[in-house]
Protein backbone atom coordinates (compact mmCIF):
# COMPACT_ATOMS: atom_id res chain seq x y z
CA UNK A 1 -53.85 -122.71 59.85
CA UNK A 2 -51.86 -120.04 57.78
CA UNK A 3 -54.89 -119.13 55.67
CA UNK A 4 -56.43 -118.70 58.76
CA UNK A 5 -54.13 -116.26 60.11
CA UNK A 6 -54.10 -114.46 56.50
CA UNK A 7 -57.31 -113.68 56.64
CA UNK A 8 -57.08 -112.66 60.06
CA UNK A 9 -53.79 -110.23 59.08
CA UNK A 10 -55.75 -108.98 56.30
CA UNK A 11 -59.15 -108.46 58.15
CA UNK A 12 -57.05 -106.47 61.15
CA UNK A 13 -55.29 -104.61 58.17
CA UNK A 14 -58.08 -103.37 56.98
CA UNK A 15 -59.87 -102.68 60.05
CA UNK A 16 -56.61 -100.62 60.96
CA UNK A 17 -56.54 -98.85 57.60
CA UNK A 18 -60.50 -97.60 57.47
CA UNK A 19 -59.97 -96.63 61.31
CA UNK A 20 -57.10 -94.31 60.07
CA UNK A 21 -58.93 -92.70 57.27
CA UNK A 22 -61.78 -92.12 60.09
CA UNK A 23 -59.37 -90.90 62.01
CA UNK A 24 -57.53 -88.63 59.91
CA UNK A 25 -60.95 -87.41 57.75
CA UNK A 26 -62.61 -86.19 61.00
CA UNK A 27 -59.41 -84.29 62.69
CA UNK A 28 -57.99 -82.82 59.66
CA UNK A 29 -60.92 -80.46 59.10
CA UNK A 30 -60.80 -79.64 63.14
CA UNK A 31 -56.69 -79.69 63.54
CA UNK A 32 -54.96 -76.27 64.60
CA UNK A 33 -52.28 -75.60 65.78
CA UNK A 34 -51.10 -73.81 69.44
CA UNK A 35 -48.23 -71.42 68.32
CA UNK A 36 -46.56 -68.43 70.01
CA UNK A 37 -46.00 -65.47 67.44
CA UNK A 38 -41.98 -65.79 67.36
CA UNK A 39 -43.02 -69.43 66.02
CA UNK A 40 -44.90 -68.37 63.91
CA UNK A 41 -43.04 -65.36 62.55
CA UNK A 42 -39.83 -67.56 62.06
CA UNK A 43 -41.66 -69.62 58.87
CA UNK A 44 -44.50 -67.48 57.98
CA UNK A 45 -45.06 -69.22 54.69
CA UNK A 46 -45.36 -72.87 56.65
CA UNK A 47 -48.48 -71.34 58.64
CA UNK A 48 -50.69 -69.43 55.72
CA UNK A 49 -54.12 -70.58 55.47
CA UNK A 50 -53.81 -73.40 58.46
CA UNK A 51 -56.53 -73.14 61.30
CA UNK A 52 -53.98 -71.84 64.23
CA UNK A 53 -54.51 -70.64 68.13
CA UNK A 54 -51.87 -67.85 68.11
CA UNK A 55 -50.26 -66.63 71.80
CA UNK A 56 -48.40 -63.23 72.04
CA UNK A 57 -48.55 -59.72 73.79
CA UNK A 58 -50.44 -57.13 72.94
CA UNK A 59 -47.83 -53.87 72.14
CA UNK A 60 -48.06 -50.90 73.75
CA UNK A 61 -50.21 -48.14 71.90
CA UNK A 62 -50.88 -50.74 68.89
CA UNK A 63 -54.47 -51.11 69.42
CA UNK A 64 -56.63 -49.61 67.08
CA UNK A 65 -60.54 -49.78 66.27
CA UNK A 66 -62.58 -48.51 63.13
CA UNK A 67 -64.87 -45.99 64.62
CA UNK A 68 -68.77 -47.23 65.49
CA UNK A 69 -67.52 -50.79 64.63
CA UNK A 70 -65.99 -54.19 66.38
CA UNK A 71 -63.26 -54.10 63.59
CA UNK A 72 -60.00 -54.25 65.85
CA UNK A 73 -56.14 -54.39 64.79
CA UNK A 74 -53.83 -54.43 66.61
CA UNK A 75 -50.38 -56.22 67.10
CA UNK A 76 -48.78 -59.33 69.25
CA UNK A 77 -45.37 -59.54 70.00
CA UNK A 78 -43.14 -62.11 71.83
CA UNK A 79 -39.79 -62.57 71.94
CA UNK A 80 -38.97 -59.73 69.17
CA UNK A 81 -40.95 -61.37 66.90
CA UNK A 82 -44.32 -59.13 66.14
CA UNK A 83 -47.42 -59.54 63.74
CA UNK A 84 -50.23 -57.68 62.74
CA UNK A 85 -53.96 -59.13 64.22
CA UNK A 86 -57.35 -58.27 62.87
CA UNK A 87 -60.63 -59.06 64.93
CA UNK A 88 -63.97 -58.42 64.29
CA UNK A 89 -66.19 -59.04 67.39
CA UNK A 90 -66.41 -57.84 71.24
CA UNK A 91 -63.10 -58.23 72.98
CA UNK A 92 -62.46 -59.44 76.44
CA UNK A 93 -62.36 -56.99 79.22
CA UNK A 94 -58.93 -57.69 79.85
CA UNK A 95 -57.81 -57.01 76.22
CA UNK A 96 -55.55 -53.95 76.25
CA UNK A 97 -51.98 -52.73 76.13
CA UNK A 98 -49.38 -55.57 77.24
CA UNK A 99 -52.12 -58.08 78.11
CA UNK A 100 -51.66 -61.93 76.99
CA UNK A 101 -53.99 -62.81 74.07
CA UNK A 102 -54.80 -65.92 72.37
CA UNK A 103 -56.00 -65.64 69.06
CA UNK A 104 -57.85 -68.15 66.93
CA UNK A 105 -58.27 -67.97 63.06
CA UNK A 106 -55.32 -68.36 59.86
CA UNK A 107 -53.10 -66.50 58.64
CA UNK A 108 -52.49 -64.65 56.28
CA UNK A 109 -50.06 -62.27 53.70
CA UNK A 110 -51.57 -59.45 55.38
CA UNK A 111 -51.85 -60.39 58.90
CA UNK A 112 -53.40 -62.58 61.24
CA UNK A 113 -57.09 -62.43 60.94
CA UNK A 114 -59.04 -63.97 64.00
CA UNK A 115 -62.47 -65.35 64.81
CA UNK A 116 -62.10 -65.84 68.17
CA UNK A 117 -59.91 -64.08 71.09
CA UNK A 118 -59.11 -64.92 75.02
CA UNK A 119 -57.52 -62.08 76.83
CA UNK A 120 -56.12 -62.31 80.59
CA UNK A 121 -54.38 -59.74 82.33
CA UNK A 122 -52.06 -61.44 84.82
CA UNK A 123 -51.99 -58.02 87.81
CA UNK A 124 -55.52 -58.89 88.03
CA UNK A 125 -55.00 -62.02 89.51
CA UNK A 126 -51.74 -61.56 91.26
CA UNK A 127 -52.26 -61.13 95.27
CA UNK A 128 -52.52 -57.48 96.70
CA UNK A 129 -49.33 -56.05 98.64
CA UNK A 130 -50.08 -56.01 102.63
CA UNK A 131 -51.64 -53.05 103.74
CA UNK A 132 -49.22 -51.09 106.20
CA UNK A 133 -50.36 -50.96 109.53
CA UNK A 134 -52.69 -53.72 108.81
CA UNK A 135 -53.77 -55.82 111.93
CA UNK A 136 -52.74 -53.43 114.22
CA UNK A 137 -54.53 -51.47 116.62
């Protein structure tokens, strides 16, 4: 009975171990990471070169664009904490001073450089103040 349950331990063990390496093989080339600049900004080094979604604010007169191009920079700021962002593509609607962006690409020595970018603007969506005089006749 106790070879049995070897083989058994040893079958599971390796069914467990070749699941992992699956597991880990697949994910590891698809992982990022959801970070908010004053995370990232407090170990710069510890990000470089990983695959990250990065969430900040867009500051106030940063925005800048290369002239007859989609090459944007600009920079993203929470909590004190600010970094430079590069993006080459069409930007959101919403994307402009103090709006909340979420950036995805890596990192950098220079700067954040992103593929991808979601931009909301939250006074869009917030309800309109009552109208004065407003159901009266």
């Amino acid at each position: 009975m106790s070879q049995k349950a070897a083989k058994i331990g040893a079958t599971a063990i390796v069914l467990v171990a070749a699941f992992g390496t699956l597991l880990y093989s697949t994910l590891g080339e698809n992982m990022q990471y959801y970070k908010y600049v004053d995370e990232v900004m407090a170990q710069p080094a510890a990000w470089e070169g990983k695959k990250l979604q990065v969430h900040g604010n867009v500051v106030p007169g940063s925005i800048g664009r290369k002239r007859e191009s989609r090459e944007y920079q600009f920079q993203l700021q929470r909590n004190g904490k600010v970094i430079r962002a590069y993006y080459n593509g069409i930007v959101p609607d919403t994307f402009k001073d103090d709006a909340e962006v979420v950036l995805t690409g890596h990192l950098t020595e220079n700067g954040f450089m992103a593929s991808e970018m979601t931009a909301k603007c939250p006074s869009k969506y917030e309800a309109a103040p009552p109208r004065v005089g407003a159901g009266t006749q």
